[in-house]
Protein backbone atom coordinates (compact mmCIF):
# COMPACT_ATOMS: atom_id res chain seq x y z
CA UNK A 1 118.04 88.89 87.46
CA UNK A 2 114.46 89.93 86.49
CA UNK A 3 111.16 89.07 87.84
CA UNK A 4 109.03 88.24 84.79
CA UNK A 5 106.81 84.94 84.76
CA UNK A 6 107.93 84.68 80.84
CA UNK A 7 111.52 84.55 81.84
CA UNK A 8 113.22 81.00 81.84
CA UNK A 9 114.83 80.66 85.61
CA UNK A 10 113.25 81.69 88.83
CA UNK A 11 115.59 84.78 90.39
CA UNK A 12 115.80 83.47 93.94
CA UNK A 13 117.36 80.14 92.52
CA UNK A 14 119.12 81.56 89.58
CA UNK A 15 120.44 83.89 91.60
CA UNK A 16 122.02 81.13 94.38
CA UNK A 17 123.53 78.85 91.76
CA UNK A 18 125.25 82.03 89.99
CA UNK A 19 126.62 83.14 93.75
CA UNK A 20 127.91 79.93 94.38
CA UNK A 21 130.12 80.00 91.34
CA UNK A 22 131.63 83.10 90.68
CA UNK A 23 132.21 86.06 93.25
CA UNK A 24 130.23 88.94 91.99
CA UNK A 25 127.61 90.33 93.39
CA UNK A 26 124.44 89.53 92.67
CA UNK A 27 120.41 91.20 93.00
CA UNK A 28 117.16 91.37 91.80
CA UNK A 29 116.20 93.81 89.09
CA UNK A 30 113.31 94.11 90.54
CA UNK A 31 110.79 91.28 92.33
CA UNK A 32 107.26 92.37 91.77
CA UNK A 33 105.82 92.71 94.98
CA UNK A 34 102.51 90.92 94.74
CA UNK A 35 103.77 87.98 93.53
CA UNK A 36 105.34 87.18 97.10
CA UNK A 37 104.54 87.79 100.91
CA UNK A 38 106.85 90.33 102.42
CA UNK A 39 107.81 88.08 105.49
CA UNK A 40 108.75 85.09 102.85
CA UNK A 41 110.27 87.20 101.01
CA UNK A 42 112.90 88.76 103.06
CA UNK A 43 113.95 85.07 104.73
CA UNK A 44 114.59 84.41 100.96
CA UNK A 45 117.05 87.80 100.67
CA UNK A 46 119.05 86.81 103.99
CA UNK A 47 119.07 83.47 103.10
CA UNK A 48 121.02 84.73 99.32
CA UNK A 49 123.05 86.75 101.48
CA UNK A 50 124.17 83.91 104.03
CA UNK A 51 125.08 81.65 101.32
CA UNK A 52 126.34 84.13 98.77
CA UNK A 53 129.22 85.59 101.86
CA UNK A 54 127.09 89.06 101.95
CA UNK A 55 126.87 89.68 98.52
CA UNK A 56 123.36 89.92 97.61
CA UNK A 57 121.57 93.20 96.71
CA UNK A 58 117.11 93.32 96.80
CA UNK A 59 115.32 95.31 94.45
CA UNK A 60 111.92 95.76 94.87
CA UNK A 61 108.71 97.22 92.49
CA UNK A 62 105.85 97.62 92.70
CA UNK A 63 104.63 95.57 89.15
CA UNK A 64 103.67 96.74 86.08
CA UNK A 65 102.83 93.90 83.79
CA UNK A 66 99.03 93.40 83.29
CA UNK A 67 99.74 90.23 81.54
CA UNK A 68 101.66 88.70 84.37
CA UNK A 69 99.29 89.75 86.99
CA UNK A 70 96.70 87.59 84.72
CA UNK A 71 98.54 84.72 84.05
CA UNK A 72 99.36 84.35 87.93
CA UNK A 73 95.39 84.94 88.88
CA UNK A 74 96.31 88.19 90.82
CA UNK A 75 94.32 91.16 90.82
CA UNK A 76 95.96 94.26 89.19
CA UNK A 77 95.17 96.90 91.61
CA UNK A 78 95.41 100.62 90.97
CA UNK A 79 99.36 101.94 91.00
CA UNK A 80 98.27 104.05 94.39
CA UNK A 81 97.23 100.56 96.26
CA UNK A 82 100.59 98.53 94.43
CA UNK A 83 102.83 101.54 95.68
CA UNK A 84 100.93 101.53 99.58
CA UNK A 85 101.98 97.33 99.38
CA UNK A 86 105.48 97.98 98.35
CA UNK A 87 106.01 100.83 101.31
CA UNK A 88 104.08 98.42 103.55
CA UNK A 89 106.60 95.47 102.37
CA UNK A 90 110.03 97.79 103.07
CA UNK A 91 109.15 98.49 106.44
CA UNK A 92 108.49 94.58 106.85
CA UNK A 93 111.89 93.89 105.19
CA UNK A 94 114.00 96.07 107.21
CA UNK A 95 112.25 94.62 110.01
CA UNK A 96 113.38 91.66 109.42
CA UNK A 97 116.91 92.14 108.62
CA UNK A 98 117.22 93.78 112.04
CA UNK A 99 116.72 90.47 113.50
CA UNK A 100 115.05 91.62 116.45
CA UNK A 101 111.37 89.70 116.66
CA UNK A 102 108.47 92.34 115.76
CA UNK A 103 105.01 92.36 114.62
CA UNK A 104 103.17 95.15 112.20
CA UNK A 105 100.06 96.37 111.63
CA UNK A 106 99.43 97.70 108.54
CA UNK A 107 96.59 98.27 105.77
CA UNK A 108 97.74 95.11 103.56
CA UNK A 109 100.16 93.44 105.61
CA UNK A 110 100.28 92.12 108.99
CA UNK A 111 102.91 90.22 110.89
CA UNK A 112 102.25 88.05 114.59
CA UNK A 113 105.30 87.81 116.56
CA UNK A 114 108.12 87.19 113.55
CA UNK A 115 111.29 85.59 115.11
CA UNK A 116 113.65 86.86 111.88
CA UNK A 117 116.41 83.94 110.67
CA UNK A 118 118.85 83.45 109.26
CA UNK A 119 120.25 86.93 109.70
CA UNK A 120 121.96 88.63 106.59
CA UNK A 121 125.56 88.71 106.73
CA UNK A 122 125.47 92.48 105.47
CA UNK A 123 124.65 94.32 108.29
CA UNK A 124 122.07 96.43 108.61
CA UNK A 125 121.08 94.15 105.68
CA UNK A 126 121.50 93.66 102.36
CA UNK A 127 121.37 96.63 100.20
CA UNK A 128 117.63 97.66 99.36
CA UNK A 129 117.38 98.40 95.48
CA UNK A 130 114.27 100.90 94.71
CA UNK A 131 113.19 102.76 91.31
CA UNK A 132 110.81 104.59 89.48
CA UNK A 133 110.26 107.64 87.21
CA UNK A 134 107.77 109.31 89.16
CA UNK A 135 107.72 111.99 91.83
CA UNK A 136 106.52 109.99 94.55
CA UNK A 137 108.33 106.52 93.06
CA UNK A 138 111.29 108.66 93.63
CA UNK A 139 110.52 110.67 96.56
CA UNK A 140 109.84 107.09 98.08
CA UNK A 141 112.98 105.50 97.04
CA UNK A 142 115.19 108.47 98.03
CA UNK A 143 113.88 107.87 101.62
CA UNK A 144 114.24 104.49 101.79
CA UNK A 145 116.98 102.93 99.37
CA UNK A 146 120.49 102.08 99.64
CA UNK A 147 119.98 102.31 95.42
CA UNK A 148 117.69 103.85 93.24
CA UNK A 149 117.29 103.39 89.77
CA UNK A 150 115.74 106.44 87.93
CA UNK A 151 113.34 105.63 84.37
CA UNK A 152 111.18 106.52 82.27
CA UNK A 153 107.54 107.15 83.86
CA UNK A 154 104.69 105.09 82.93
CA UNK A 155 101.99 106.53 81.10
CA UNK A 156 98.70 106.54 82.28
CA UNK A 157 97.50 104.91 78.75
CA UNK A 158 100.07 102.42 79.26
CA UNK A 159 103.98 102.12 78.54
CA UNK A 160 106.77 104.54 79.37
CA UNK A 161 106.63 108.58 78.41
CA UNK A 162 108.74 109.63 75.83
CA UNK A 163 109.44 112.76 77.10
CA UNK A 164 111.13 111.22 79.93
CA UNK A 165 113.96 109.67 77.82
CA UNK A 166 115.96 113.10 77.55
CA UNK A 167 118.79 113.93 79.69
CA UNK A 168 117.48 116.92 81.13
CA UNK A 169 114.50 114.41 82.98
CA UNK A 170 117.55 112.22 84.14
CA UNK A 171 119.25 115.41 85.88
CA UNK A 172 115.57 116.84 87.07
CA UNK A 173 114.91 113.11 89.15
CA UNK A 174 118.34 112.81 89.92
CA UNK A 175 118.25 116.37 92.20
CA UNK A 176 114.83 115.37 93.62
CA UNK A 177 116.83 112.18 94.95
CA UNK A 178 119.37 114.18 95.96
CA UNK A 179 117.64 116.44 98.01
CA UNK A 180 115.00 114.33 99.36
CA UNK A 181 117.96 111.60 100.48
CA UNK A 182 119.95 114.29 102.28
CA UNK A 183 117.09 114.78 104.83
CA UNK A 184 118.45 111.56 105.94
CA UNK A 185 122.34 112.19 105.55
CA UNK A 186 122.71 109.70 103.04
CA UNK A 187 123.97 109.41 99.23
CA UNK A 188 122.21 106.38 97.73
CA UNK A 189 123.47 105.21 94.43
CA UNK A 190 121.86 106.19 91.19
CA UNK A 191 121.43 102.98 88.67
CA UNK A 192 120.02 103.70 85.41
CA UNK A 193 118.80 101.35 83.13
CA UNK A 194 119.72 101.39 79.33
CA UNK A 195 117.09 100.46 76.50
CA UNK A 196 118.37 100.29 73.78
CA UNK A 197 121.93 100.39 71.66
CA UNK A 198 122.79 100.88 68.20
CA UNK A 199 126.63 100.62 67.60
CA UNK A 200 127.16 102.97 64.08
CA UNK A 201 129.36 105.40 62.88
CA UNK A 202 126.32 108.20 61.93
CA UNK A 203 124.96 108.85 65.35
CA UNK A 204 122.44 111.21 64.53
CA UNK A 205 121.28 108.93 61.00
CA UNK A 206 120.92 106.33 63.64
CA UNK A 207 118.94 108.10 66.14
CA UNK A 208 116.58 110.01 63.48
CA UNK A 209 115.42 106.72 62.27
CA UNK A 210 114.88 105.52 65.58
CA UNK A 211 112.66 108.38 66.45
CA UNK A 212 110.49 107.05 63.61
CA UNK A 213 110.37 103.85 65.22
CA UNK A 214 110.01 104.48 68.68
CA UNK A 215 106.62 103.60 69.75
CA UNK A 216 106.88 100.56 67.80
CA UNK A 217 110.27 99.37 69.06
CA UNK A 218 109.70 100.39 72.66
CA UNK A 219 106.37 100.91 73.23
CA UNK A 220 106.90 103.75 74.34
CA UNK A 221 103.84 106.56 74.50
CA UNK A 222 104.78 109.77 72.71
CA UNK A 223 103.38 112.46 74.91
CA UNK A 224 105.11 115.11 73.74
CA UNK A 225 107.68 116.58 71.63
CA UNK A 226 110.55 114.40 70.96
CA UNK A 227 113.55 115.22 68.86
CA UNK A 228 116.69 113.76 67.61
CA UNK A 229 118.81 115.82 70.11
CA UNK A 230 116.29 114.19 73.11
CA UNK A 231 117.22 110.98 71.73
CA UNK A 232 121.36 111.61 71.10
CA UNK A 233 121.51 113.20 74.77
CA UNK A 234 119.34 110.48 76.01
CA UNK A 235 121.11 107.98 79.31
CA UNK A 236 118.74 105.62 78.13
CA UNK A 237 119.49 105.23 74.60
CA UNK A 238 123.02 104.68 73.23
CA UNK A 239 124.37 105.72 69.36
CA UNK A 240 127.62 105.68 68.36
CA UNK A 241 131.15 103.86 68.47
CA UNK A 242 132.39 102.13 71.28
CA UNK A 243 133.94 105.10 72.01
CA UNK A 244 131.44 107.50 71.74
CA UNK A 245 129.08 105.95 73.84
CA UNK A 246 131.61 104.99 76.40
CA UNK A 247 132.48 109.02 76.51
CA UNK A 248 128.58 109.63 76.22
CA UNK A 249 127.86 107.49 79.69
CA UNK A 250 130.81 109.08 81.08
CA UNK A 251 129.22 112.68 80.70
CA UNK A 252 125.66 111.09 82.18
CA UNK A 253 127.69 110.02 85.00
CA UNK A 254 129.54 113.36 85.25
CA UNK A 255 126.22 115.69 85.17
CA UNK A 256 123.52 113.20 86.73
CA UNK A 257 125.73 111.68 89.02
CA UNK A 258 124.07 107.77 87.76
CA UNK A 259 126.71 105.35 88.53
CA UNK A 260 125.17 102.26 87.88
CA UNK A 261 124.65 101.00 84.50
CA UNK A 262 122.34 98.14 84.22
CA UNK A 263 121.70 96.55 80.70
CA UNK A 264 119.43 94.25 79.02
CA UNK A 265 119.94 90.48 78.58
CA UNK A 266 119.95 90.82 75.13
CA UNK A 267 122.43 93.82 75.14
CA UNK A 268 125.48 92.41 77.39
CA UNK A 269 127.34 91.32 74.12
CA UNK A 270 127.17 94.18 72.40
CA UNK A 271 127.83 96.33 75.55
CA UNK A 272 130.67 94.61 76.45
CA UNK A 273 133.29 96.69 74.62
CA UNK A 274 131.56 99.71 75.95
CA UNK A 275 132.40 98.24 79.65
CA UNK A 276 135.87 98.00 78.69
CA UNK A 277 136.37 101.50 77.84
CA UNK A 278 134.22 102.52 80.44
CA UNK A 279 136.56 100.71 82.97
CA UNK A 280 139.74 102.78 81.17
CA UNK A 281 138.60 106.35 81.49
C-alpha cells in the first residue's frame, strides 16, 4: 500500500486487516518519512510483523509530493535535508528491530534510552524496502536495503526525467546497485515499478502515440531525446499482447536482473493476465 494523504485507507491499518485475512505478504510502497517519527514508526513495522506471522516488508522515501507536504502543514525541505532524515530514520529503524535498548544522536533525530517492543518476528527484522533513480538514492539504498526499487529520477523542475524511462538507464542503476551492494556481500532485490500499460496488437502505433502524450499523461519532464524505441524497450512502460509483454518483462528481468514487479492500483486488472504468463515461463 501507498502513502498518499489523497488515498482512501491509512497503510498501517489497511495493511493489518489485509494480513489478517489472506497469507501474502504485505509492505509499504513507500511511507513518506516526514509524515511520521522514526521511533513510532518502526514499533508500527514490528507490530505488522507480530500480527501478520513475519510477513511484513517497510519501504521507506524520502517524499516528493509538494501538495501533501501542504495539506499536512509540513515544511517541504530541500531533497538533500529529506534524504539526511530518511538515512537518519534507517539507522533508527534497524536500531530498533535489534531489540537491544539504544539511544542516537543525530542532526534531525534523537532517541533517550529506547527500550524496543514488540520485537519483529523476522529476524534481523523485517525486510527494509528503499528506492530511487538517483546516484546517491541508489548508492544509499544499495548499502542499506534488503530491496530496492530503481525509477525514474525526479527532475529538478519537477516530475520524473524522461530520459530515464529507457532500458539502458534500468541496466546503468541496476550495476551501480550491484556493485555498491557487494561491498557488503549482499544481493538485494531489484523491484521496479511499472507506469503505464496499453494492451494492443500494434506495439510500436501504440507507443508512437504515447510519445506524443507523454508529458501530459505522466507528467513526465522531457529532458532529452526520447524515441519510440526508448519507449518499446522501456521496464516501465508496457505495449503489446499479453504475451508480448509477459516475454518483454521476462527479458528486463533477464538483462537488469529486476525481479520485482510492482503495479499500479489502477493497473492490477489489466495486468493480471500478464502475471499468469509471467508465472508459466
Amino acid at each position: 500500500m501507498a502513502d498518499h494523504l489523497d488515498e482512501m485507507m491509512a497503510h498501517i491499518a489497511g495493511l493489518t486487516m489485509v494480513a489478517e485475512h489472506i497469507g501474502l505478504r504485505v509492505g509499504t510502497y513507500v511511507l513518506c518519512n516526514d509524515f511520521r517519527n522514526p521511533v513510532i514508526m518502526a514499533k508500527e513495522a514490528a507490530t505488522v510483523d507480530v500480527l501478520s506471522g513475519g510477513r511484513f516488508e517497510l519501504g521507506l522515501g524520502a517524499g516528493y509530493v509538494p501538495a501533501e507536504y501542504q495539506m499536512a502543514g509540513i515544511s517541504f525541505d530541500r531533497g538533500g535535508v529529506r534524504f539526511e532524515r530518511l538515512t537518519e530514520t534507517v539507522q533508527i529503524v534497524k536500531l530498533a528491530f535489534a531489540g537491544e535498548p539504544f539511544s542516537f544522536d543525530g542532526v534531525h533525530y534523537q532517541v533517550r534510552d529506547y527500550v524496543p517492543q514488540p520485537l519483529p518476528v523476522q529476524r534481523p527484522g523485517p525486510p527494509v524496502q528503499l528506492g530511487g533513480g538517483g546516484r546517491r538514492m541508489l548508492t544509499f539504498a544499495a548499502a542499506q536495503a534488503d530491496i530496492v526499487s530503481i525509477v525514474p529520477a525526479a527532475a529538478p523542475e519537477g516530475g520524473a526525467r524522461a530520459t530515464h524511462l529507457s532500458l539502458s538507464s534500468l541496466k546503468k542503476k541496476a550495476a551501480l546497485v550491484r556493485a555498491t551492494a557487494a561491498a557488503r556481500s549482499a544481493t538485494p532485490e531489484i523491484d521496479i515499478l511499472i507506469w503505464d500499460m496499453e494492451t494492443t496488437t500494434d506495439r510500436r502505433a501504440a507507443a508512437n502515440t504515447y510519445l506524443g502524450e507523454l508529458r501530459e499523461r505522466l507528467g513526465f519532464t522531457i529532458d532529452g531525446e526520447v524515441t519510440v524505441d526508448d519507449l518499446l524497450d522501456s521496464p516501465y512502460l508496457l505495449f503489446g499482447t499479453h504475451e508480448q509483454i509477459s516475454e518483454h518483462l521476462e527479458r528486463v528481468r533477464e538483462e537488469t536482473g529486476a525481479s520485482r514487479i510492482t503495479v499500479f492500483p489502477h493497473l492490477m486488472d489489466a495486468f493480471q493476465p500478464v502475471l499468469t504468463r509471467l508465472r508459466e515461463l
